[in-house]
N, C-alpha and C. Protein backbone atom coordinates (compact mmCIF):
# COMPACT_ATOMS: atom_id res chain seq x y z
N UNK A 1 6.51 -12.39 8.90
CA UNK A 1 6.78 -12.11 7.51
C UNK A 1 6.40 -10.65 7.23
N UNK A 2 7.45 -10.41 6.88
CA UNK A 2 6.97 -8.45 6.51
C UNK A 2 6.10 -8.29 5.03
N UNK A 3 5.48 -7.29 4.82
CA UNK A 3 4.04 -7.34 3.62
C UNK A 3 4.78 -7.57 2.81
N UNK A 4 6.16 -7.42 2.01
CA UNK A 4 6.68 -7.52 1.12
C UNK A 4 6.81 -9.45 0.79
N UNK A 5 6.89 -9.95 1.75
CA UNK A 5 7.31 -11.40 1.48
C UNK A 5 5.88 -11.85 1.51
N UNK A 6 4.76 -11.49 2.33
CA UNK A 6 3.50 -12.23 1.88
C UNK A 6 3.26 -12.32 1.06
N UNK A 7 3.19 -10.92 0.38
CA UNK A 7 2.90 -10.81 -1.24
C UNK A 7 3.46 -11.52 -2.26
N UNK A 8 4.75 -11.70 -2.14
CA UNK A 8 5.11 -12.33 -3.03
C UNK A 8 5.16 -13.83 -2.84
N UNK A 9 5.10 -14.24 -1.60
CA UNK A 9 4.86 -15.61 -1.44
C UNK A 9 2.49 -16.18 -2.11
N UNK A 10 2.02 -15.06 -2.00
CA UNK A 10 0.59 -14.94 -2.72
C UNK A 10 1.11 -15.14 -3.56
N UNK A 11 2.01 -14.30 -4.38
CA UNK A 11 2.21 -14.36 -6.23
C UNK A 11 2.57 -15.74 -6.47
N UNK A 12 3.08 -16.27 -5.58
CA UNK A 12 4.07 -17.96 -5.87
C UNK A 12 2.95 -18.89 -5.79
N UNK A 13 1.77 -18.61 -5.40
CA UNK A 13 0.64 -19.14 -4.42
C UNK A 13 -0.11 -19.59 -5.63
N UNK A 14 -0.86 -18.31 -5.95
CA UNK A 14 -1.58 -17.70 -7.40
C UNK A 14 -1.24 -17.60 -8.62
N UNK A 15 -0.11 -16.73 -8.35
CA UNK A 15 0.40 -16.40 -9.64
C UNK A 15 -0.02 -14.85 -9.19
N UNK A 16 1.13 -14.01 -10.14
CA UNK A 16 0.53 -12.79 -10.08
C UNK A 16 0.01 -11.79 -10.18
N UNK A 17 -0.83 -12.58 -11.58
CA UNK A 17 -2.15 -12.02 -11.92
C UNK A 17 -3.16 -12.03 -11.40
N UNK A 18 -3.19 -13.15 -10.62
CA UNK A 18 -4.45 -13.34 -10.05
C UNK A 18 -4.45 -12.37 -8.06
N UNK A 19 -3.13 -11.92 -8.07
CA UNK A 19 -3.17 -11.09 -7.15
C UNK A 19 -3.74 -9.76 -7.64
N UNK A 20 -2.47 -9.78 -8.76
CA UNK A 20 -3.25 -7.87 -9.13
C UNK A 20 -4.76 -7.93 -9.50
N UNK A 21 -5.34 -8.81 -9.80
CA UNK A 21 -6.65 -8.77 -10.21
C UNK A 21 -7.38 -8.64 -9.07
N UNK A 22 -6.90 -9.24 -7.88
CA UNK A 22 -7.48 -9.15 -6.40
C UNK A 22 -7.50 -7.82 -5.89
N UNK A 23 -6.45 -7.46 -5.94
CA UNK A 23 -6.20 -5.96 -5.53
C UNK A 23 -6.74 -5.03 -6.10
N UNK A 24 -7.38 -5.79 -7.48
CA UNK A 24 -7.53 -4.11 -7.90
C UNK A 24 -9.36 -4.40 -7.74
N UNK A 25 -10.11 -5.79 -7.59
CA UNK A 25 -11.28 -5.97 -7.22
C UNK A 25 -11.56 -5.62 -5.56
N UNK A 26 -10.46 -5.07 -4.26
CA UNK A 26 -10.53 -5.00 -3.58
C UNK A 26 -11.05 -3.25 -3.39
N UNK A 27 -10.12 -2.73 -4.38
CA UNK A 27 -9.89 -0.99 -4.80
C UNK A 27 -11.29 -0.56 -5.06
N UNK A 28 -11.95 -1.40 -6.12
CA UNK A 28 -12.99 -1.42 -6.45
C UNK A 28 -14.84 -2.00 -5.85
N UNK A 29 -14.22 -2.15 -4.65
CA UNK A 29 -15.20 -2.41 -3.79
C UNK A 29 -15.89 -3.89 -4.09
N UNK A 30 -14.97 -4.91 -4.90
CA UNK A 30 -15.90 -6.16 -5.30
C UNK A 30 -14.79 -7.13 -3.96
N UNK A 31 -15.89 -8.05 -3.68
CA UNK A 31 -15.29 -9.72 -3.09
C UNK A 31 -14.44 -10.09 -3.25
N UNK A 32 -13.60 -10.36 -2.47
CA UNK A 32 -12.33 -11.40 -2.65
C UNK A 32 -12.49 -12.27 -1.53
N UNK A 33 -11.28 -13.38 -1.58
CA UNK A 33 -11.01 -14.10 -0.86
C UNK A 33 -10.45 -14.07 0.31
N UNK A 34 -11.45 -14.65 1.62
CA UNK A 34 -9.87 -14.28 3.33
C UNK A 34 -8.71 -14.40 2.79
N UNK A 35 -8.62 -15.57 2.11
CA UNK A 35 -6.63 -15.77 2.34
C UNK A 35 -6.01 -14.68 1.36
N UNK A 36 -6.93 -14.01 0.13
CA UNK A 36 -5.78 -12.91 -0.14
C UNK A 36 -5.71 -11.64 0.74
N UNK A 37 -6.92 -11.20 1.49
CA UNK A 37 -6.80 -10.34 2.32
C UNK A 37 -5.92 -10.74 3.62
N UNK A 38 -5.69 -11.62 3.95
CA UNK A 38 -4.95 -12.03 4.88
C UNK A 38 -3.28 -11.76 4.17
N UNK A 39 -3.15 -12.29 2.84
CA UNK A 39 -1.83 -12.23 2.17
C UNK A 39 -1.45 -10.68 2.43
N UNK A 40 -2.23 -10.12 1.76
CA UNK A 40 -2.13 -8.43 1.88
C UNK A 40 -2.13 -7.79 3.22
N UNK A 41 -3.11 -7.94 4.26
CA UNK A 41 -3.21 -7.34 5.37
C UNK A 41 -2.21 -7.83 6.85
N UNK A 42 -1.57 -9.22 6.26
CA UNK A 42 -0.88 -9.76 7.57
C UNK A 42 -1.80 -9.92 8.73
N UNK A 43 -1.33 -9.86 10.40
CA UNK A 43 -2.22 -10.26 11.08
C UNK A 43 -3.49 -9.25 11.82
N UNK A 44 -3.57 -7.94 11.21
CA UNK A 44 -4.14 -6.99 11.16
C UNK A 44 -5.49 -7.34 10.51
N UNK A 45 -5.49 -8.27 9.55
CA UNK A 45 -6.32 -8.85 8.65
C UNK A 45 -7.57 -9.33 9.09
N UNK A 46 -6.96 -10.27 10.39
CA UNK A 46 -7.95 -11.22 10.91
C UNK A 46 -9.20 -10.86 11.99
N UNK A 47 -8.76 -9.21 12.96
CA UNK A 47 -9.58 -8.51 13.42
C UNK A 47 -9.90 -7.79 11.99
N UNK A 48 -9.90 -7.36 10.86
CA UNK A 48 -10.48 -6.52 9.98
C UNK A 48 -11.69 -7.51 9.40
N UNK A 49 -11.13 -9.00 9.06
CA UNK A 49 -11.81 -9.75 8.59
C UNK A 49 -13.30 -9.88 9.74
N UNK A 50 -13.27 -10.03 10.69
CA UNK A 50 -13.93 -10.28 11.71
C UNK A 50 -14.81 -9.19 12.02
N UNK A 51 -14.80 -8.39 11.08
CA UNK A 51 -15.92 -6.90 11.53
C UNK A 51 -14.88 -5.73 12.15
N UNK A 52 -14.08 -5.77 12.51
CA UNK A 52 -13.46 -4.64 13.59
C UNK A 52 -12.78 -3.87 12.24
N UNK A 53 -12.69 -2.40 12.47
CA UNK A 53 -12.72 -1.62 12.20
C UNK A 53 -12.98 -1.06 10.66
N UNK A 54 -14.06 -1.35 10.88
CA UNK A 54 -15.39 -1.10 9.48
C UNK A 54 -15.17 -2.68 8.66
N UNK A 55 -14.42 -3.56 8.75
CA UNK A 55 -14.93 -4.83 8.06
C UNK A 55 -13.99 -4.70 6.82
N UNK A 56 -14.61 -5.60 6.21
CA UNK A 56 -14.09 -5.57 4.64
C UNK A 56 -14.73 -4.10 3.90
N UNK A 57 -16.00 -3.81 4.57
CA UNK A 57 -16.32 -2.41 3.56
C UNK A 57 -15.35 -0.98 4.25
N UNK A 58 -14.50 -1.28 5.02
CA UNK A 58 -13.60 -0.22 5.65
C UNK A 58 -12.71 -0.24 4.85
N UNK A 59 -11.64 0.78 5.16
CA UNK A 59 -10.62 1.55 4.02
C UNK A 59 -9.16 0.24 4.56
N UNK A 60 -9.54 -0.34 5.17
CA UNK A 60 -8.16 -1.39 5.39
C UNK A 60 -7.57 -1.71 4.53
N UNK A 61 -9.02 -3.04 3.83
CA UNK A 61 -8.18 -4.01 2.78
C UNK A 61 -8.50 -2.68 1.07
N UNK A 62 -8.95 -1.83 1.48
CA UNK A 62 -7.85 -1.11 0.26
C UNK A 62 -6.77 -0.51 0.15
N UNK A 63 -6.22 -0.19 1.76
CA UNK A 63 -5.25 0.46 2.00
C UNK A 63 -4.30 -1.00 1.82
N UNK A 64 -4.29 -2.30 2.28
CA UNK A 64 -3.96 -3.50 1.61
C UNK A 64 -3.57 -3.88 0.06
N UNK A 65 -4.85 -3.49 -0.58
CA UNK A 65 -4.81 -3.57 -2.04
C UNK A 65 -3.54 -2.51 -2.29
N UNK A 66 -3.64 -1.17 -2.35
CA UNK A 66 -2.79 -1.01 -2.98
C UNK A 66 -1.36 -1.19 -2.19
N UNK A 67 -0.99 -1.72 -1.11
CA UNK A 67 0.35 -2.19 -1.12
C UNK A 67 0.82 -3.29 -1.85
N UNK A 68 -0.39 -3.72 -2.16
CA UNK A 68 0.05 -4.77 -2.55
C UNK A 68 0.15 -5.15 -4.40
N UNK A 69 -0.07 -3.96 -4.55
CA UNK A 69 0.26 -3.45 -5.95
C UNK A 69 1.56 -2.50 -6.41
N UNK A 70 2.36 -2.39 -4.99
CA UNK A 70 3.25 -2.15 -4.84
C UNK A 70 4.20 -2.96 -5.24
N UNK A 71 4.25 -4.28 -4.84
CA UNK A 71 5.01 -5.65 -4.94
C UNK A 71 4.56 -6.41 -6.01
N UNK A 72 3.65 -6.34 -6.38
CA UNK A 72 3.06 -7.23 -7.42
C UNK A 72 2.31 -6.45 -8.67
N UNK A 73 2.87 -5.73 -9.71
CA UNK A 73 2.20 -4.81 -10.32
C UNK A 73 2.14 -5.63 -11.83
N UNK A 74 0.91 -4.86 -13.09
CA UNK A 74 0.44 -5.16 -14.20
C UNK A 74 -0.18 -3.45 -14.45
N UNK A 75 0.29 -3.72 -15.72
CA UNK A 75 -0.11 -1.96 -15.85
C UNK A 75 -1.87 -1.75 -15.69
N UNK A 76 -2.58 -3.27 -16.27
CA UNK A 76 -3.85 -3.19 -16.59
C UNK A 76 -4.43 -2.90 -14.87
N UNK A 77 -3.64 -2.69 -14.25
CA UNK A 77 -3.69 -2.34 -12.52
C UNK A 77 -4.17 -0.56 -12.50
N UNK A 78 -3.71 0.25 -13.58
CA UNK A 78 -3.38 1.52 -13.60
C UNK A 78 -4.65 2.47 -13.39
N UNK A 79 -5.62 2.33 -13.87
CA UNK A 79 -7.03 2.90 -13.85
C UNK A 79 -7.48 2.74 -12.50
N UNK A 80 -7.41 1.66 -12.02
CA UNK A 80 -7.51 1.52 -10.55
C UNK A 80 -6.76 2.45 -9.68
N UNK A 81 -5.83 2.37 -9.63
CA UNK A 81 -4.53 2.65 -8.89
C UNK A 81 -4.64 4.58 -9.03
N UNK A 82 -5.24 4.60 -10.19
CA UNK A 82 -5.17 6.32 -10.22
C UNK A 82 -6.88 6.88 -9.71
N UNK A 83 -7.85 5.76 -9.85
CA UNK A 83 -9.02 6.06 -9.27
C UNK A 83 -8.88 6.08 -7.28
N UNK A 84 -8.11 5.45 -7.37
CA UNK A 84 -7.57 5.24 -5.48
C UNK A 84 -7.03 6.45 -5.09
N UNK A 85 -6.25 7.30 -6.16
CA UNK A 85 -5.90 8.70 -5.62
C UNK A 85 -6.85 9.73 -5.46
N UNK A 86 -8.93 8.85 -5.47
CA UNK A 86 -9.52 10.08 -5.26
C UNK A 86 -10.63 9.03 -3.93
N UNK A 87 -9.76 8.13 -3.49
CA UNK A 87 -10.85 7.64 -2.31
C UNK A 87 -11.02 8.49 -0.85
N UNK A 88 -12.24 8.58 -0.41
CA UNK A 88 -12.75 8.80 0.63
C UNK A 88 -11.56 9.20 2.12
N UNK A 89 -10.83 7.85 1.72
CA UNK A 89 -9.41 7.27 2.85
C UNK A 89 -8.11 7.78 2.56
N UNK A 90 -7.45 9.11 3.73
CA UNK A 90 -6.73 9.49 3.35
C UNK A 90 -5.17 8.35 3.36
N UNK A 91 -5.21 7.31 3.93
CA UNK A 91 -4.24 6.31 3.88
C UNK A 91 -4.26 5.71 2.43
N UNK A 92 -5.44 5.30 1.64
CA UNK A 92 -5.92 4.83 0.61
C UNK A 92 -4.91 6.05 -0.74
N UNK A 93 -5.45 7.09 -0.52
CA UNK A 93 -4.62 8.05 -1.13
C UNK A 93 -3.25 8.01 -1.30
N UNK A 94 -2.67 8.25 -0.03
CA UNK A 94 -1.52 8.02 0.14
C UNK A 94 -0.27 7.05 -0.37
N UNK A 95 -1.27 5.65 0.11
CA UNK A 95 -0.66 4.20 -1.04
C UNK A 95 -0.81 4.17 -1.94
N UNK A 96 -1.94 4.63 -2.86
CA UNK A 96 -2.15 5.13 -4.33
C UNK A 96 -0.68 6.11 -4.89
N UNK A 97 -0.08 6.86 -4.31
CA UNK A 97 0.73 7.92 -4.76
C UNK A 97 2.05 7.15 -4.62
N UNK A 98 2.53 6.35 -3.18
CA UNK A 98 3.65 5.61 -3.58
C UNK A 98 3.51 4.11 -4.94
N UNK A 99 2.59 4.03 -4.86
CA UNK A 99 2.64 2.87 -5.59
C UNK A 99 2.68 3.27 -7.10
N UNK A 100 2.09 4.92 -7.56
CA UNK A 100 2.17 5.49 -9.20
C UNK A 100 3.66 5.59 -9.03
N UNK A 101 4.47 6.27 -7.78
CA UNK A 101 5.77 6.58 -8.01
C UNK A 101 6.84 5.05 -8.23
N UNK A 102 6.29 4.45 -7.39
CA UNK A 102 7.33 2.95 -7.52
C UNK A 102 7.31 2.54 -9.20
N UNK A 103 6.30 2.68 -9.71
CA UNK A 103 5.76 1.81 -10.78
C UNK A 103 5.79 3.03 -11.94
N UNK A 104 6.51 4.24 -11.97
CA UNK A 104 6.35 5.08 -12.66
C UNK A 104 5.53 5.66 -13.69
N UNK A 105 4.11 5.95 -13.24
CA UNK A 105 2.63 5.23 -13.94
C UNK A 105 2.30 7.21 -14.28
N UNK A 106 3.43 7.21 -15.61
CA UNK A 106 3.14 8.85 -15.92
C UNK A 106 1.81 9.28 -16.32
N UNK A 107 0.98 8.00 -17.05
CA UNK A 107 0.09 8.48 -17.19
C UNK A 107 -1.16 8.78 -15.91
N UNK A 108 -0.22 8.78 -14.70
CA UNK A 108 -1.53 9.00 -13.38
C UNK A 108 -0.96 10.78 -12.77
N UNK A 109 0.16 11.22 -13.70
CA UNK A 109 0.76 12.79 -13.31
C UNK A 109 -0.70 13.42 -12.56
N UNK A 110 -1.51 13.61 -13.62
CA UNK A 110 -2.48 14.64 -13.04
C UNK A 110 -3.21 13.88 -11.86
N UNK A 111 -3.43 13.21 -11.64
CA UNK A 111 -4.45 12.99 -10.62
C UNK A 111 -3.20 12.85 -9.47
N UNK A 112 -1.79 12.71 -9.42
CA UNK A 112 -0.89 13.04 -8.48
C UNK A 112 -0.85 14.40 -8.21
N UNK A 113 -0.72 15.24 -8.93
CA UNK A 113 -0.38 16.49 -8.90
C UNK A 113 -1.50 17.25 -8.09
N UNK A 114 -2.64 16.46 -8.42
CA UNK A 114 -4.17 17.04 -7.74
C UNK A 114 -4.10 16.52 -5.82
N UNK A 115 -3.07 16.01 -5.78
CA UNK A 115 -3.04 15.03 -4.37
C UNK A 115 -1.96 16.17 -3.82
N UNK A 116 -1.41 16.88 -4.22
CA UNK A 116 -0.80 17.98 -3.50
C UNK A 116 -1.20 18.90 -3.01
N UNK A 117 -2.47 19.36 -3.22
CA UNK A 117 -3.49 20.50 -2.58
C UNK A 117 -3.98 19.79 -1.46
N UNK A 118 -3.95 18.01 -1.64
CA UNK A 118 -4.66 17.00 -0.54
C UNK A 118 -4.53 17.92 1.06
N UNK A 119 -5.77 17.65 1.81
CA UNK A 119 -6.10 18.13 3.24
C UNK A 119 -4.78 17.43 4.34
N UNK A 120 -4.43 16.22 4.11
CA UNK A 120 -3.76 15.62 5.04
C UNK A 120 -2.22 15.71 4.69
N UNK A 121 -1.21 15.68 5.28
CA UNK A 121 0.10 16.58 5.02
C UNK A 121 0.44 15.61 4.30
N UNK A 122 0.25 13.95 5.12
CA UNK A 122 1.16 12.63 4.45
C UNK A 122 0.56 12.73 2.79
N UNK A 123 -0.25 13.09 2.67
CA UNK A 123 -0.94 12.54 1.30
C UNK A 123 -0.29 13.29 0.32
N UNK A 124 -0.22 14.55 1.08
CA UNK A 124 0.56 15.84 -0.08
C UNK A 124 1.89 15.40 -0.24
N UNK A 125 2.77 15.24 1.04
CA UNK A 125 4.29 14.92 1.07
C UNK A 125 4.73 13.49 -0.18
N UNK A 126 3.49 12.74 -0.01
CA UNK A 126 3.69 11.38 -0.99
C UNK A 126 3.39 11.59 -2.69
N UNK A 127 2.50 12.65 -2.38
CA UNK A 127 2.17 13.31 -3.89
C UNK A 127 3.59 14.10 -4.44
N UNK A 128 3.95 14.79 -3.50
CA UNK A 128 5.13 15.80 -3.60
C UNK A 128 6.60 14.44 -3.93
N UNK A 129 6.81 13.83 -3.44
CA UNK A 129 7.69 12.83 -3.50
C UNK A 129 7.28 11.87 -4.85
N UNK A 130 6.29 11.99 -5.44
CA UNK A 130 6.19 11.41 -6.77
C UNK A 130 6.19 12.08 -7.77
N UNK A 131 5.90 13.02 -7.33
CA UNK A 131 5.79 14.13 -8.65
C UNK A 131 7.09 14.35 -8.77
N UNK A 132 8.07 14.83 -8.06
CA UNK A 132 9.69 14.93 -8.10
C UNK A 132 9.99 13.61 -8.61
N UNK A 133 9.93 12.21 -8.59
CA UNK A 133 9.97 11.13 -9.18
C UNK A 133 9.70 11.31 -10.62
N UNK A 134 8.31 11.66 -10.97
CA UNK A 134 8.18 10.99 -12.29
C UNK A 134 9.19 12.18 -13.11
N UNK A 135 9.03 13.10 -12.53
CA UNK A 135 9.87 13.96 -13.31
C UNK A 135 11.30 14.28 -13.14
N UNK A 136 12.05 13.84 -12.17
CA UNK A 136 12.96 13.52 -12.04
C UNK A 136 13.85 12.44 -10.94
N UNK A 137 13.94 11.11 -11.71
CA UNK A 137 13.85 10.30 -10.90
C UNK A 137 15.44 10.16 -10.32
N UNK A 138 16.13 10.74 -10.41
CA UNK A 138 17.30 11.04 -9.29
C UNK A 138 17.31 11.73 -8.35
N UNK A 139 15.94 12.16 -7.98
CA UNK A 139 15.90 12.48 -6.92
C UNK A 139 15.33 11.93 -5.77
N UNK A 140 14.48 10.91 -6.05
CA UNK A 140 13.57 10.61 -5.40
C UNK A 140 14.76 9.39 -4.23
């Protein structure tokens, strides 16, 4: 199942509030449940779950969270989603910037625009590709 159908098979599961609420308690460094990190992370999940590569306190299941706010979005998601464009994890960043552009979340412009000076090229190129979005979305 590709991340797009987990997720939404979670939303059918839950409902999909109770995903975005997951995702955005994941963003935020609080507890969730294996099976939504499993929903979100696929089978990548189950060595992350298990301790391997930094655990649940590693940049995985947030790099998780926000895909998965990709597929399953609530604006009350947004504060999160624009605080993720200043995490530690340059992947974390990165999914933060497609997910303001999917979800056209103008009020996160500046903290996108600040992701274009970003150190890592992908992070800038995804910043650069949203910022041309929110402001002109025939191009993107």
């Amino acid at each position: 199942m590709i991340p797009r159908q987990s997720i939404e098979a979670e939303c059918a599961r839950r409902g999909k509030s109770a995903v975005v609420s997951g995702c955005v308690d994941l963003l935020q460094g609080r507890e969730v449940d294996d099976a939504l990190v499993l929903a979100l992370g696929g089978p990548h999940a189950r060595y992350v779950l298990s301790g391997g590569e930094g655990g649940r306190k590693g940049y995985w299941p947030r790099v998780w969270a926000c895909r998965g706010l990709l597929y399953a979005w609530e604006k009350e998601a947004a504060p999160a989603i624009v605080q993720a464009t200043r995490d530690e994890a340059w992947r974390v960043r990165e999914m933060a910037a497609k997910v303001i552009a999917r979800h056209r979340i103008e009020d996160a412009i500046g903290a996108v625009v600040g992701l274009q000076g970003d150190p890592v090229a992908r992070v800038r190129a995804a910043a650069e590709r949203t910022v041309i979005g929110l402001y002109d979305p025939g191009r993107t």
